[in-house]
N, C-alpha and C. Protein backbone atom coordinates (compact mmCIF):
# COMPACT_ATOMS: atom_id res chain seq x y z
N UNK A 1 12.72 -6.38 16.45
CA UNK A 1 12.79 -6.33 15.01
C UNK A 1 11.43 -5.90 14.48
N UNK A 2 11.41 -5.25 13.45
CA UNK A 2 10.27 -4.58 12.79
C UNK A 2 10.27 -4.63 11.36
N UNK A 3 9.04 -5.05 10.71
CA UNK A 3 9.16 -5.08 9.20
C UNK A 3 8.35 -4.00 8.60
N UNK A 4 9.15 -3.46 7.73
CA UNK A 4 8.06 -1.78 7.06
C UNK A 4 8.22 -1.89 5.74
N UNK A 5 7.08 -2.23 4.99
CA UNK A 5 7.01 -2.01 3.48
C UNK A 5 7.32 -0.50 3.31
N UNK A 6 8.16 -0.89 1.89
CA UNK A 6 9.55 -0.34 0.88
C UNK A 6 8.79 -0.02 -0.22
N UNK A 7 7.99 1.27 -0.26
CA UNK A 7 7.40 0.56 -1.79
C UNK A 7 7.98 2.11 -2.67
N UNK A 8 8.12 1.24 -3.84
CA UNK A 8 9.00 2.90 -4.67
C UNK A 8 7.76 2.76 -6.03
N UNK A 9 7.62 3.98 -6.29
CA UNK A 9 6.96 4.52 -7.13
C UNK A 9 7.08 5.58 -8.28
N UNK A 10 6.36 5.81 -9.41
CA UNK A 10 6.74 6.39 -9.71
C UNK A 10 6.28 7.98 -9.87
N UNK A 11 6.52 9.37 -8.96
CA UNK A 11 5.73 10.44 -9.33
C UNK A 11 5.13 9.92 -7.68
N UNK A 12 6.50 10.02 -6.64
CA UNK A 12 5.79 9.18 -5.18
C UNK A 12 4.63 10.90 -4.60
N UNK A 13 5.30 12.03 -5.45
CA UNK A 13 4.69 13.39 -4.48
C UNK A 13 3.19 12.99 -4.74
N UNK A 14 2.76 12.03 -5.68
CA UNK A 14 1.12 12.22 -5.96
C UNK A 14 0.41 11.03 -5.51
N UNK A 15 1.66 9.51 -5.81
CA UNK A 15 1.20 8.82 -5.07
C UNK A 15 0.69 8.50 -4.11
N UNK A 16 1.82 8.80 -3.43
CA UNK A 16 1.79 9.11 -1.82
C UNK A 16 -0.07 9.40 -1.35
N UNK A 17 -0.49 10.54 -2.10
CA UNK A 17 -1.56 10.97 -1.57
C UNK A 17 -2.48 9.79 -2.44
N UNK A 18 -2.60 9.40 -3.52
CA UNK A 18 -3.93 8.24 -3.35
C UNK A 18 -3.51 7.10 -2.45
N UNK A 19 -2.46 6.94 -2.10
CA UNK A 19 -2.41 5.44 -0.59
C UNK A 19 -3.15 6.58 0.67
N UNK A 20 -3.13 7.63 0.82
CA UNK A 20 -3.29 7.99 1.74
C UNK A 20 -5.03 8.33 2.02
N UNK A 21 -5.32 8.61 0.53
CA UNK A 21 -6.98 8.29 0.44
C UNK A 21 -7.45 7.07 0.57
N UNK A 22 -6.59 5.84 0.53
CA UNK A 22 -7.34 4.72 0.63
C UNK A 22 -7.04 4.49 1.96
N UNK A 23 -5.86 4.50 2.65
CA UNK A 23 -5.46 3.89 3.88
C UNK A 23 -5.60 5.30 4.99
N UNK A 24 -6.05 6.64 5.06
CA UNK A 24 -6.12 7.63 5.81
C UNK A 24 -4.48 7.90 6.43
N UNK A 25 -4.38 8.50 7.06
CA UNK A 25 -3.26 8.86 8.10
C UNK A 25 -2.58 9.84 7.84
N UNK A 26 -1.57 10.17 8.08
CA UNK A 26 -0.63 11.17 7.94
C UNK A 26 0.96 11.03 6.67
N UNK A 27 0.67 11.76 6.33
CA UNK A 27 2.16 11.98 5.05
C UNK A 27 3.18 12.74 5.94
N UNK A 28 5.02 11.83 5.74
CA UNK A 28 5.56 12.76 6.07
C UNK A 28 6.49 12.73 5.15
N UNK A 29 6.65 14.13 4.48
CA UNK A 29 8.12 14.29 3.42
C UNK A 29 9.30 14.27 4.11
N UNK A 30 10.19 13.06 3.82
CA UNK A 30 11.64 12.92 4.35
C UNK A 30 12.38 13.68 3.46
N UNK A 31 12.23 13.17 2.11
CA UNK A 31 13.32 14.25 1.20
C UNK A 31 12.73 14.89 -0.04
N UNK A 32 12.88 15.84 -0.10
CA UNK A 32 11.97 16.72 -1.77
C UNK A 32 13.72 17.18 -2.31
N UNK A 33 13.35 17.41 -3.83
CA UNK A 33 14.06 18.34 -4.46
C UNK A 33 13.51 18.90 -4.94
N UNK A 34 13.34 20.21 -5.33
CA UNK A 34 12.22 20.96 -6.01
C UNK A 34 10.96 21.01 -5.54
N UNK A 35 10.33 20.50 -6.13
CA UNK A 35 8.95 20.24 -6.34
C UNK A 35 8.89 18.55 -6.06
N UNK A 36 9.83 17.70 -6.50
CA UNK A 36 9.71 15.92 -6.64
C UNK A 36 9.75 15.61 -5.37
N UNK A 37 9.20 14.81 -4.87
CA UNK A 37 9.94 14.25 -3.65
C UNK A 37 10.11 12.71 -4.01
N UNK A 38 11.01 12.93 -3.31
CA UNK A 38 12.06 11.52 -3.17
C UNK A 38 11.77 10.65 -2.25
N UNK A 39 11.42 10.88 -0.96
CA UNK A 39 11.20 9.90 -0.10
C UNK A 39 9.91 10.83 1.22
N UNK A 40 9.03 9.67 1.46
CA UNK A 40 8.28 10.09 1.95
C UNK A 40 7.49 8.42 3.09
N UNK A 41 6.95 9.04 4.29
CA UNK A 41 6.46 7.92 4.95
C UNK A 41 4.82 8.64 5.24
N UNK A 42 4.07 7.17 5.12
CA UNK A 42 2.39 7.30 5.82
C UNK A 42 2.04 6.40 6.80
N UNK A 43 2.06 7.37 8.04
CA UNK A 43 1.92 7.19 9.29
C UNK A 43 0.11 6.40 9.24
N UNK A 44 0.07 5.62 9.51
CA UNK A 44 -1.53 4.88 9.62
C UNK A 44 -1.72 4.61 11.08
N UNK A 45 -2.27 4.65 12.27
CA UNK A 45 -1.92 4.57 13.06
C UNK A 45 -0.75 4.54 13.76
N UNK A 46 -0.35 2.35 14.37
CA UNK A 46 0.78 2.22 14.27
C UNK A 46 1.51 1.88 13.39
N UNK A 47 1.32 1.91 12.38
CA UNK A 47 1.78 1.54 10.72
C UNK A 47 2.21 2.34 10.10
N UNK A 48 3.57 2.51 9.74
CA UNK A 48 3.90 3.06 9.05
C UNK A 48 4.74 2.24 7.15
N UNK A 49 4.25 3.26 6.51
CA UNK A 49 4.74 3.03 5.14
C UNK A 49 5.70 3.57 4.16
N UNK A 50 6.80 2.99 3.52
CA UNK A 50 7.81 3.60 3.81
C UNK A 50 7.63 3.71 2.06
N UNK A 51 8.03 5.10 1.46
CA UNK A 51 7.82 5.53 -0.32
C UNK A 51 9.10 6.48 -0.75
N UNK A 52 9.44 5.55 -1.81
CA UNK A 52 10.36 6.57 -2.65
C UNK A 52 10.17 6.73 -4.03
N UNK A 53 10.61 7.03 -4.15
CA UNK A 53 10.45 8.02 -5.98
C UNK A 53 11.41 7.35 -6.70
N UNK A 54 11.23 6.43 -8.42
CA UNK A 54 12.20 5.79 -8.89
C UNK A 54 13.37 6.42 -8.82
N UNK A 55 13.25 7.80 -9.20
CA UNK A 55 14.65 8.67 -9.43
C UNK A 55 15.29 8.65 -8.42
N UNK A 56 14.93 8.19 -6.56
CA UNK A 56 15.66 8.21 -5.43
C UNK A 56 16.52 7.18 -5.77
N UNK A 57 15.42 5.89 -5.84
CA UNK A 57 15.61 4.26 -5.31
C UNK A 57 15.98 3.37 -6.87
N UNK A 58 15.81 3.75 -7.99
CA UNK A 58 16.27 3.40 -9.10
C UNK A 58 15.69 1.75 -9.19
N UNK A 59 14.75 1.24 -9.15
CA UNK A 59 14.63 -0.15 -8.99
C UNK A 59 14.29 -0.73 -9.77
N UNK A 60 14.83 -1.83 -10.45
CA UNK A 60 15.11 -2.92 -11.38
C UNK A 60 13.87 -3.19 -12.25
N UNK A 61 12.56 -2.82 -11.50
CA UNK A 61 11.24 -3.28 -12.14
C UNK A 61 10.48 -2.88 -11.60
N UNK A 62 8.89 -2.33 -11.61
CA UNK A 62 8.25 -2.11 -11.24
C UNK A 62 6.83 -3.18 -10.27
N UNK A 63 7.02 -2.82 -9.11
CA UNK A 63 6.63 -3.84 -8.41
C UNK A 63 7.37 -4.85 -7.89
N UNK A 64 8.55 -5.39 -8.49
CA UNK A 64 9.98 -5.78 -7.74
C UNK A 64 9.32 -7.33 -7.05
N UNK A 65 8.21 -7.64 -7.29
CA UNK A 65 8.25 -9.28 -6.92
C UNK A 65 7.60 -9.01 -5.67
N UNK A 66 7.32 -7.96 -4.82
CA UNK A 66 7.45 -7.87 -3.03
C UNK A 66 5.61 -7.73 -2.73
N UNK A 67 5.39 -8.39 -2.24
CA UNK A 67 3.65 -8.63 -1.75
C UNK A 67 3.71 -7.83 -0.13
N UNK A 68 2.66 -6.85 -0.05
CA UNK A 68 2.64 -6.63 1.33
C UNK A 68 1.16 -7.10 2.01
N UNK A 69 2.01 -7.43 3.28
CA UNK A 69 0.51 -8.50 3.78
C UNK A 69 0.22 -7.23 4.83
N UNK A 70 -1.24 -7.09 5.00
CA UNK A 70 -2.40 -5.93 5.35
C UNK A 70 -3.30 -6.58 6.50
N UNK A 71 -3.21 -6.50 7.55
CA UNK A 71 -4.28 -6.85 8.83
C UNK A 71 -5.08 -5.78 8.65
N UNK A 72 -5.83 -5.54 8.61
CA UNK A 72 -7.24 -4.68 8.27
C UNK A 72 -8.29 -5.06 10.35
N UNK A 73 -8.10 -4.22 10.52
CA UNK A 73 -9.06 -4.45 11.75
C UNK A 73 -10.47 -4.43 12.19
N UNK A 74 -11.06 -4.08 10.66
CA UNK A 74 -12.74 -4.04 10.70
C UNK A 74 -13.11 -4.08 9.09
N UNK A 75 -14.62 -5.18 9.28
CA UNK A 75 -15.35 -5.65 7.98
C UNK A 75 -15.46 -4.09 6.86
N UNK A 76 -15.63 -3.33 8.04
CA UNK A 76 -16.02 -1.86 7.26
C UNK A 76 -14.77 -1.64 6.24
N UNK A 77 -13.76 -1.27 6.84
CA UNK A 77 -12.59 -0.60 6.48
C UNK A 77 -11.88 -1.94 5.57
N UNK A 78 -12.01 -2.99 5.64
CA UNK A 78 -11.96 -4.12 4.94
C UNK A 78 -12.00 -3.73 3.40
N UNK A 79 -13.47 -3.76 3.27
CA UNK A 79 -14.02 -3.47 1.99
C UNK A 79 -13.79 -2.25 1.73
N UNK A 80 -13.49 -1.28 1.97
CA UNK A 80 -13.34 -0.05 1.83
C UNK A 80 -11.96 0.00 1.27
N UNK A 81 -11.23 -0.36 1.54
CA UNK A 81 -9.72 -0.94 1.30
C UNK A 81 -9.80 -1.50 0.27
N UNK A 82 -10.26 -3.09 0.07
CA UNK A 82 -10.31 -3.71 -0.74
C UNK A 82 -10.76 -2.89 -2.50
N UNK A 83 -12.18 -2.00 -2.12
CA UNK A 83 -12.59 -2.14 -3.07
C UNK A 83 -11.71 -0.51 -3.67
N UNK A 84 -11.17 -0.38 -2.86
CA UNK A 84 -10.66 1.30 -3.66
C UNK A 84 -9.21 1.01 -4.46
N UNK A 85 -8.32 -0.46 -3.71
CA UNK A 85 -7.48 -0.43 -4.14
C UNK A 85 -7.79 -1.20 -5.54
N UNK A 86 -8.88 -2.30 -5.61
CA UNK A 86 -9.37 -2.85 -6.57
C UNK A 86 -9.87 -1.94 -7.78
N UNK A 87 -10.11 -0.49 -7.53
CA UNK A 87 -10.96 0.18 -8.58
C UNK A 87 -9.96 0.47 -9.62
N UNK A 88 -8.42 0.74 -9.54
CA UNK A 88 -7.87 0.78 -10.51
C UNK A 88 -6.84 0.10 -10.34
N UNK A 89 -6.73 -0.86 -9.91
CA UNK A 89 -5.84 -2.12 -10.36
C UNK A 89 -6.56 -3.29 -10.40
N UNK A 90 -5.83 -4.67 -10.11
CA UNK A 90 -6.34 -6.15 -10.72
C UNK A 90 -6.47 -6.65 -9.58
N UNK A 91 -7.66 -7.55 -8.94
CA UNK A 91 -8.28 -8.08 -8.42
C UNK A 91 -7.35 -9.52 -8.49
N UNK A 92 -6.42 -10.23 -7.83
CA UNK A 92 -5.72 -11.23 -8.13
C UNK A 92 -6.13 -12.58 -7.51
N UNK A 93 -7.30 -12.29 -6.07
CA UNK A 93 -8.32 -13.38 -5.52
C UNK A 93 -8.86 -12.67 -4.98
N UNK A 94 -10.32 -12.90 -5.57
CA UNK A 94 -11.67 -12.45 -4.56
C UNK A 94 -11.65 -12.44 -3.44
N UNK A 95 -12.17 -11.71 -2.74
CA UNK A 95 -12.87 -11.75 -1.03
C UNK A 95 -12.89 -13.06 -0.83
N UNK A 96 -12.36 -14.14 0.18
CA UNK A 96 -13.43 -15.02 0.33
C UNK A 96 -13.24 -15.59 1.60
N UNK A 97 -13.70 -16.34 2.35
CA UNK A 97 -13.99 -16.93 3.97
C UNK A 97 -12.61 -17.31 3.91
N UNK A 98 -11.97 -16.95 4.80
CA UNK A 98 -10.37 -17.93 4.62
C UNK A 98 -10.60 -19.14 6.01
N UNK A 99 -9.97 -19.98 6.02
CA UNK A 99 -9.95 -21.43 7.27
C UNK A 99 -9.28 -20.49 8.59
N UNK A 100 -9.12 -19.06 8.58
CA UNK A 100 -8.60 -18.35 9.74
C UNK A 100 -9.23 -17.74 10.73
N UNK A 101 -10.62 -17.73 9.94
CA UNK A 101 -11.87 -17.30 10.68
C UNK A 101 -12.03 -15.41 10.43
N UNK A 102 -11.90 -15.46 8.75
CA UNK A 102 -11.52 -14.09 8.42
C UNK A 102 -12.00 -13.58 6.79
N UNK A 103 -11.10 -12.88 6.80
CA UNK A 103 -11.32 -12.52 4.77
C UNK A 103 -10.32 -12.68 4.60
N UNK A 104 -10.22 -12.50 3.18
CA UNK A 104 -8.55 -12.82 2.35
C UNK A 104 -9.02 -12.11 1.21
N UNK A 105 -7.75 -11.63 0.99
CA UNK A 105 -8.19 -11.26 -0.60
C UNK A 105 -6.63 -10.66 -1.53
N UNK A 106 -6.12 -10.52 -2.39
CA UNK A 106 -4.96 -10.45 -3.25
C UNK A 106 -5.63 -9.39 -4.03
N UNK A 107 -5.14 -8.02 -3.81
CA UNK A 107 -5.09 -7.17 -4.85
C UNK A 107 -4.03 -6.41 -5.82
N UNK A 108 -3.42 -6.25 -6.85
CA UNK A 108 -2.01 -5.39 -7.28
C UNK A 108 -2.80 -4.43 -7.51
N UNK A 109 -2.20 -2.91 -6.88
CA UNK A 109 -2.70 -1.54 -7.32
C UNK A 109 -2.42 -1.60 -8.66
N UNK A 110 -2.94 0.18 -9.15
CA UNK A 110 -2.20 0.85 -9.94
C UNK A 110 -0.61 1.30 -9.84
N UNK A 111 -0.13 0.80 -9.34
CA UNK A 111 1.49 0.92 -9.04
C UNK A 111 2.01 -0.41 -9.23
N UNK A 112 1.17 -1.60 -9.34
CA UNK A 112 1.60 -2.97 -9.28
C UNK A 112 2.32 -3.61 -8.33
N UNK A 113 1.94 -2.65 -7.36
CA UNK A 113 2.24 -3.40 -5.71
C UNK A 113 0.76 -4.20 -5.43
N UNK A 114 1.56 -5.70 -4.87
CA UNK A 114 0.77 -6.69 -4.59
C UNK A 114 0.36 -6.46 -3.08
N UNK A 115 -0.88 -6.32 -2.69
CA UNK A 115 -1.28 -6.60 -1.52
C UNK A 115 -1.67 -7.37 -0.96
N UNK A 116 -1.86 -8.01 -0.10
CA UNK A 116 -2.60 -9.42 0.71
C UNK A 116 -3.37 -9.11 1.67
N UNK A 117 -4.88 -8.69 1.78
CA UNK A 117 -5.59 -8.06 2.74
C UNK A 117 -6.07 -9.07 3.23
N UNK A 118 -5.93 -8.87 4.67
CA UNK A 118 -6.51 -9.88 5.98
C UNK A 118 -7.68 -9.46 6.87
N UNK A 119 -8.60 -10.05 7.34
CA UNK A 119 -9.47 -9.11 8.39
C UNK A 119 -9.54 -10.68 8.91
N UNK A 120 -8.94 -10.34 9.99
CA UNK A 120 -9.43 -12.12 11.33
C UNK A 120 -10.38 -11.12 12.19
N UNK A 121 -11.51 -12.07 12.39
CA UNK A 121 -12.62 -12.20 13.05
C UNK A 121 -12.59 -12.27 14.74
């Protein structure tokens, strides 16, 4: 079994590319019409992220309640993460020592997807 964040957006052909400036990896277009695309995945290593376009996925609300939790594998890329997704969205808990022997931190983008960034030590 495998769990892959679902995240729908809106205007995913442009999105797509600022997750991909913050998190690096590869874009792959599953479905375009025109010019829009509809569904698209970002390959991060072994991570993949799964994006659609409201007009695909039609969804009830923006941001939909769904938190995605983020293992981050280095202090570097940590903050680098943290602070890009923080630059234009809301900061929801600071950086701080978690009892895991790590960081923690709660950010909602500019898309109002909730993240939960982890770095264990």
């Amino acid at each position: 079994m495998e769990a892959i964040p679902f995240i729908v957006l809106e205007n995913c052909k442009d999105e797509i590319l600022y997750y991909q400036r913050i998190f690096g990896g590869e874009v792959h277009i599953l479905r375009k019409q025109g010019e829009a695309v509809f569904n698209a995945d970002l390959h991060v290593g072994s991570m993949v992220l799964k994006f659609a376009d409201v007009q695909a996925a039609k969804p009830d609300q923006q941001g939909d309640y769904v938190r995605v939790f983020l293992r981050i594998e280095t202090d570097e890329a940590y903050r680098q993460i943290y602070g890009m997704l923080a630059d234009e969205g809301t900061i929801n808990t600071e950086v701080y020592e978690a009892p895991f022997n790590g960081l923690l931190a709660i950010v909602t983008d500019r898309n109002k997807v909730c993240w939960v960034l982890a770095h264990y030590r």
